[in-house]
C-alpha atoms as a PDB file:
ATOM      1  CA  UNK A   1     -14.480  -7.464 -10.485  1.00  0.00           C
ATOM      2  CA  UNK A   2     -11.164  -6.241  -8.870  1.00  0.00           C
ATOM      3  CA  UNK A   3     -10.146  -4.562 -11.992  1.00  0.00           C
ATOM      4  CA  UNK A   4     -13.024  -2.294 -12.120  1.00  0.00           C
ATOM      5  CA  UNK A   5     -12.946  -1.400  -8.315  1.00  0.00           C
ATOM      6  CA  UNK A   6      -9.455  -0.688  -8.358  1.00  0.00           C
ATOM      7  CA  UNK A   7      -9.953   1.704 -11.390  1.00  0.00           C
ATOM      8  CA  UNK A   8     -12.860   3.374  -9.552  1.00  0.00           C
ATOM      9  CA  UNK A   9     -10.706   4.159  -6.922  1.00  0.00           C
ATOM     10  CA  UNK A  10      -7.596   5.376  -9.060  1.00  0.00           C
ATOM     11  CA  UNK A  11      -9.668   7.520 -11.352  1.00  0.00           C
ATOM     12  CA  UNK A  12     -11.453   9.205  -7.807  1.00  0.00           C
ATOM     13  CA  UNK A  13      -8.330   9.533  -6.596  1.00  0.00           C
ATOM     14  CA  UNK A  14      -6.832  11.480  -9.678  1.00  0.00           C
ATOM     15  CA  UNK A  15      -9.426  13.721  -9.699  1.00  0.00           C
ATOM     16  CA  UNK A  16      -8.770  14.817  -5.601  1.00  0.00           C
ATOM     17  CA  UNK A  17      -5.500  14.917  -5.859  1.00  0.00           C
ATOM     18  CA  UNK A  18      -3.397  15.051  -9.115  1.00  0.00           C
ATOM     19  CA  UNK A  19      -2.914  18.196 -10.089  1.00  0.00           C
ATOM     20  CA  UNK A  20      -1.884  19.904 -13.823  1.00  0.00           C
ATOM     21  CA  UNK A  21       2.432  19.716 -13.971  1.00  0.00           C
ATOM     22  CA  UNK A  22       2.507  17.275 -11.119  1.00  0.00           C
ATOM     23  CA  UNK A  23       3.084  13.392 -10.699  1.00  0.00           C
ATOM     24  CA  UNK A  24       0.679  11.366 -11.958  1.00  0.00           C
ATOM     25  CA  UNK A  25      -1.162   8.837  -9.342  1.00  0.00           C
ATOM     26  CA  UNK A  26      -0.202   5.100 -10.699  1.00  0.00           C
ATOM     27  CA  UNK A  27      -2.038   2.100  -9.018  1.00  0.00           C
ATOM     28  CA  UNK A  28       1.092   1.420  -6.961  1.00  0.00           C
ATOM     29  CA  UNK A  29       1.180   4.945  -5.378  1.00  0.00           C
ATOM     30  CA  UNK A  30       0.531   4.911  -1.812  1.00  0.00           C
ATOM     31  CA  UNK A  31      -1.905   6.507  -1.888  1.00  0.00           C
ATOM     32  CA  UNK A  32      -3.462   3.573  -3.699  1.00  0.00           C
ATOM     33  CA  UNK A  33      -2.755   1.215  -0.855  1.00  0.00           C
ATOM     34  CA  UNK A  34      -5.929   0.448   0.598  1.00  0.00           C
ATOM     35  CA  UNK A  35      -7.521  -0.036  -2.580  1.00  0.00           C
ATOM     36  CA  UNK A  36      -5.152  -2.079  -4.930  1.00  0.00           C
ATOM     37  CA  UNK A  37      -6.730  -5.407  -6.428  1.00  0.00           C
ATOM     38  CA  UNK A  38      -5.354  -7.692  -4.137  1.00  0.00           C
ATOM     39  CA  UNK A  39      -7.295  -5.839  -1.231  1.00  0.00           C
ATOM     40  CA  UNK A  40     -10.145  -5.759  -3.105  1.00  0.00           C
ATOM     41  CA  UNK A  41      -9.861  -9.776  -3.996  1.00  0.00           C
ATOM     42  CA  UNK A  42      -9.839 -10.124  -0.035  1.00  0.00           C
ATOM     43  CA  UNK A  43     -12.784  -8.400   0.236  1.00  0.00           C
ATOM     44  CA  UNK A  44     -14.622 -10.285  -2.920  1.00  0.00           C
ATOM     45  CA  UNK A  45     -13.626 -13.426  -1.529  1.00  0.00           C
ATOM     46  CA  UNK A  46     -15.103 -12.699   1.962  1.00  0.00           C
ATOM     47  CA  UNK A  47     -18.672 -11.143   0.268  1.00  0.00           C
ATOM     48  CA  UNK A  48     -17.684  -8.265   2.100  1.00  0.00           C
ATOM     49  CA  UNK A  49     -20.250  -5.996   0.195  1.00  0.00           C
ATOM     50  CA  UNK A  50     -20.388  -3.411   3.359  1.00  0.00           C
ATOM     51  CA  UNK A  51     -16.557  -2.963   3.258  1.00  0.00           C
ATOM     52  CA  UNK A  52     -16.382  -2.533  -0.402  1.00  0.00           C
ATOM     53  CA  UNK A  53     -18.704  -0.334  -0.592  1.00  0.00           C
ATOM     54  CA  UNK A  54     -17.224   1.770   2.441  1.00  0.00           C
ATOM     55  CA  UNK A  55     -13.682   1.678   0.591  1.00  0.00           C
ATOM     56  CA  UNK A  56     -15.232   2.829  -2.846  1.00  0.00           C
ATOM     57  CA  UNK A  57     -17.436   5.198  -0.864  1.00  0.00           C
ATOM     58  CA  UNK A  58     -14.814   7.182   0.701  1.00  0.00           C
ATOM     59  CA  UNK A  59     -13.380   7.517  -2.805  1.00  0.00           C
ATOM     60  CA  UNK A  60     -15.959   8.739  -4.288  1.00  0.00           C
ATOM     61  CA  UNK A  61     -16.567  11.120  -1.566  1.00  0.00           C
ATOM     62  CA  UNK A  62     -13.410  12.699  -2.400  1.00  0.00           C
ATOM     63  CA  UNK A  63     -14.089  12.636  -6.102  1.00  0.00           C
ATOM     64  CA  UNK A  64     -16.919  14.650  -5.410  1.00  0.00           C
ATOM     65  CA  UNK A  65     -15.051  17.409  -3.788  1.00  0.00           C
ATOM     66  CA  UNK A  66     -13.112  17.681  -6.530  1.00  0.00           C
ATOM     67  CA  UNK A  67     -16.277  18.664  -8.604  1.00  0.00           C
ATOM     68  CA  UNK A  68     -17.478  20.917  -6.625  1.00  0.00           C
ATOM     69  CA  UNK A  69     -19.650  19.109  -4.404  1.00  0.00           C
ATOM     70  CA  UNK A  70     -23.523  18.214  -5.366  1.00  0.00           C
ATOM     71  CA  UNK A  71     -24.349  21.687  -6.423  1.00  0.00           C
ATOM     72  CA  UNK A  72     -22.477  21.092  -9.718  1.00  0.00           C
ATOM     73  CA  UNK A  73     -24.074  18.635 -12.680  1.00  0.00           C
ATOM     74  CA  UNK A  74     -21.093  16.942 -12.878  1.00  0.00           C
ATOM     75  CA  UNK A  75     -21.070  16.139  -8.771  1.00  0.00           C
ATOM     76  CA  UNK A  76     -25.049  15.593  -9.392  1.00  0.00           C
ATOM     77  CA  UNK A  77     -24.241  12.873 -11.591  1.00  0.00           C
ATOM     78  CA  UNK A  78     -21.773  11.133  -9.865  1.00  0.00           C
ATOM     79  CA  UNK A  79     -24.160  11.322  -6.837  1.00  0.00           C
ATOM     80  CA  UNK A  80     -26.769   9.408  -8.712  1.00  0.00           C
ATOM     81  CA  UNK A  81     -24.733   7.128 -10.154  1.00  0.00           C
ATOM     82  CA  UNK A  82     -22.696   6.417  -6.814  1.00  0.00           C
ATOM     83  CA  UNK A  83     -26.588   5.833  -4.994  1.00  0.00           C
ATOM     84  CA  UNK A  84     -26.883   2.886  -7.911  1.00  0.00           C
ATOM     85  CA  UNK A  85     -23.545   1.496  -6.377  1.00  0.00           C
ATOM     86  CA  UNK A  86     -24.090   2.143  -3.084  1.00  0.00           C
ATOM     87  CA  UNK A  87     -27.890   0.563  -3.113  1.00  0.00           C
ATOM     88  CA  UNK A  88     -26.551  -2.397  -4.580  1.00  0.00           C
ATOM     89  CA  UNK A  89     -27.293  -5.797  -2.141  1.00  0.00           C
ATOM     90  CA  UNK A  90     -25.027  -8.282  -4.087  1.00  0.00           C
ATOM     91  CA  UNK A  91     -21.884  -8.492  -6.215  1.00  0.00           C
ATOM     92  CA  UNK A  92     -24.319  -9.181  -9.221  1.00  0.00           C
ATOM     93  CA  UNK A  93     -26.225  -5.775  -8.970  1.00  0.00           C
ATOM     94  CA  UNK A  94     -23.169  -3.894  -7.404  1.00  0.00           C
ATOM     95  CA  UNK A  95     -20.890  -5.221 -10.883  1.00  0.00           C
ATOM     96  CA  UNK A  96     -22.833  -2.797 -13.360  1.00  0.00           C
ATOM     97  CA  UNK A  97     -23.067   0.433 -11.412  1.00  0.00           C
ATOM     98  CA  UNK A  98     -19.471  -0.151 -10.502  1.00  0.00           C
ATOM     99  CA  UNK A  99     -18.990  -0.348 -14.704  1.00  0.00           C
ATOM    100  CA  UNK A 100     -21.167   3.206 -15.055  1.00  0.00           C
ATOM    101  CA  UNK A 101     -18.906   4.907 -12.386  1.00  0.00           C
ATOM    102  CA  UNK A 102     -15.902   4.069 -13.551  1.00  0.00           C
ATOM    103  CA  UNK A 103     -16.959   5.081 -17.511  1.00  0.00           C
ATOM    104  CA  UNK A 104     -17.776   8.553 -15.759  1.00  0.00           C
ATOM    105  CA  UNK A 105     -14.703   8.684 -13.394  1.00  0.00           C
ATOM    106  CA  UNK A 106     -12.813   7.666 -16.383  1.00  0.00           C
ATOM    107  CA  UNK A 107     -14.568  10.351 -18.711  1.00  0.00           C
ATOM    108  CA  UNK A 108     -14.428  13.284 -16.742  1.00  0.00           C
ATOM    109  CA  UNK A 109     -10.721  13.022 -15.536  1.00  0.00           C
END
């Protein structure tokens, strides 16, 4: 379940801050630091579901900035799907929202 977290995060990321012409943000950029795989296996390990979700959160909070906020159906979308993630109890139900967002993420990059 790293995998997909870290790609959640990398795809959000990409989408706040990697502009046309520009670098593109890898998975070791720092920027990427908090939320690499390894961090994220810490975090898995622990059953840190509150932490995870905090992490991913913030990401997604900037993703939705850079679709111009909940007023757009784009940032509408990624609200609802995001409440799926962020309503999830356990790993279990928190694995396929996780799956959806980063689809989307990857989809509207």
């Amino acid at each position: 379940m790293q995998l997909p977290l870290e790609a959640v995060a990398l795809y959000s990321l990409k989408l706040a801050y990697e502009c046309e012409g520009s670098s593109p943000i890898l998975r070791d950029d720092p920027a990427m630091s908090d939320y690499q795989r390894d961090v994220f296996a810490f975090e898995l390990r622990n059953g840190d579901i509150n932490a995870i979700q905090l992490k991913v959160g913030r990401c997604l909070d900037l993703a939705l900035d850079a679709l111009g906020g909940a007023q757009t159906p784009m940032g509408r979308e990624l609200l609802r799907l995001s409440g799926e993630f962020t309503n999830a109890q356990t790993l279990e139900q928190m694995h396929p929202a996780l799956l959806t967002l980063k689809d989307y993420l990857k989809d509207v990059q």
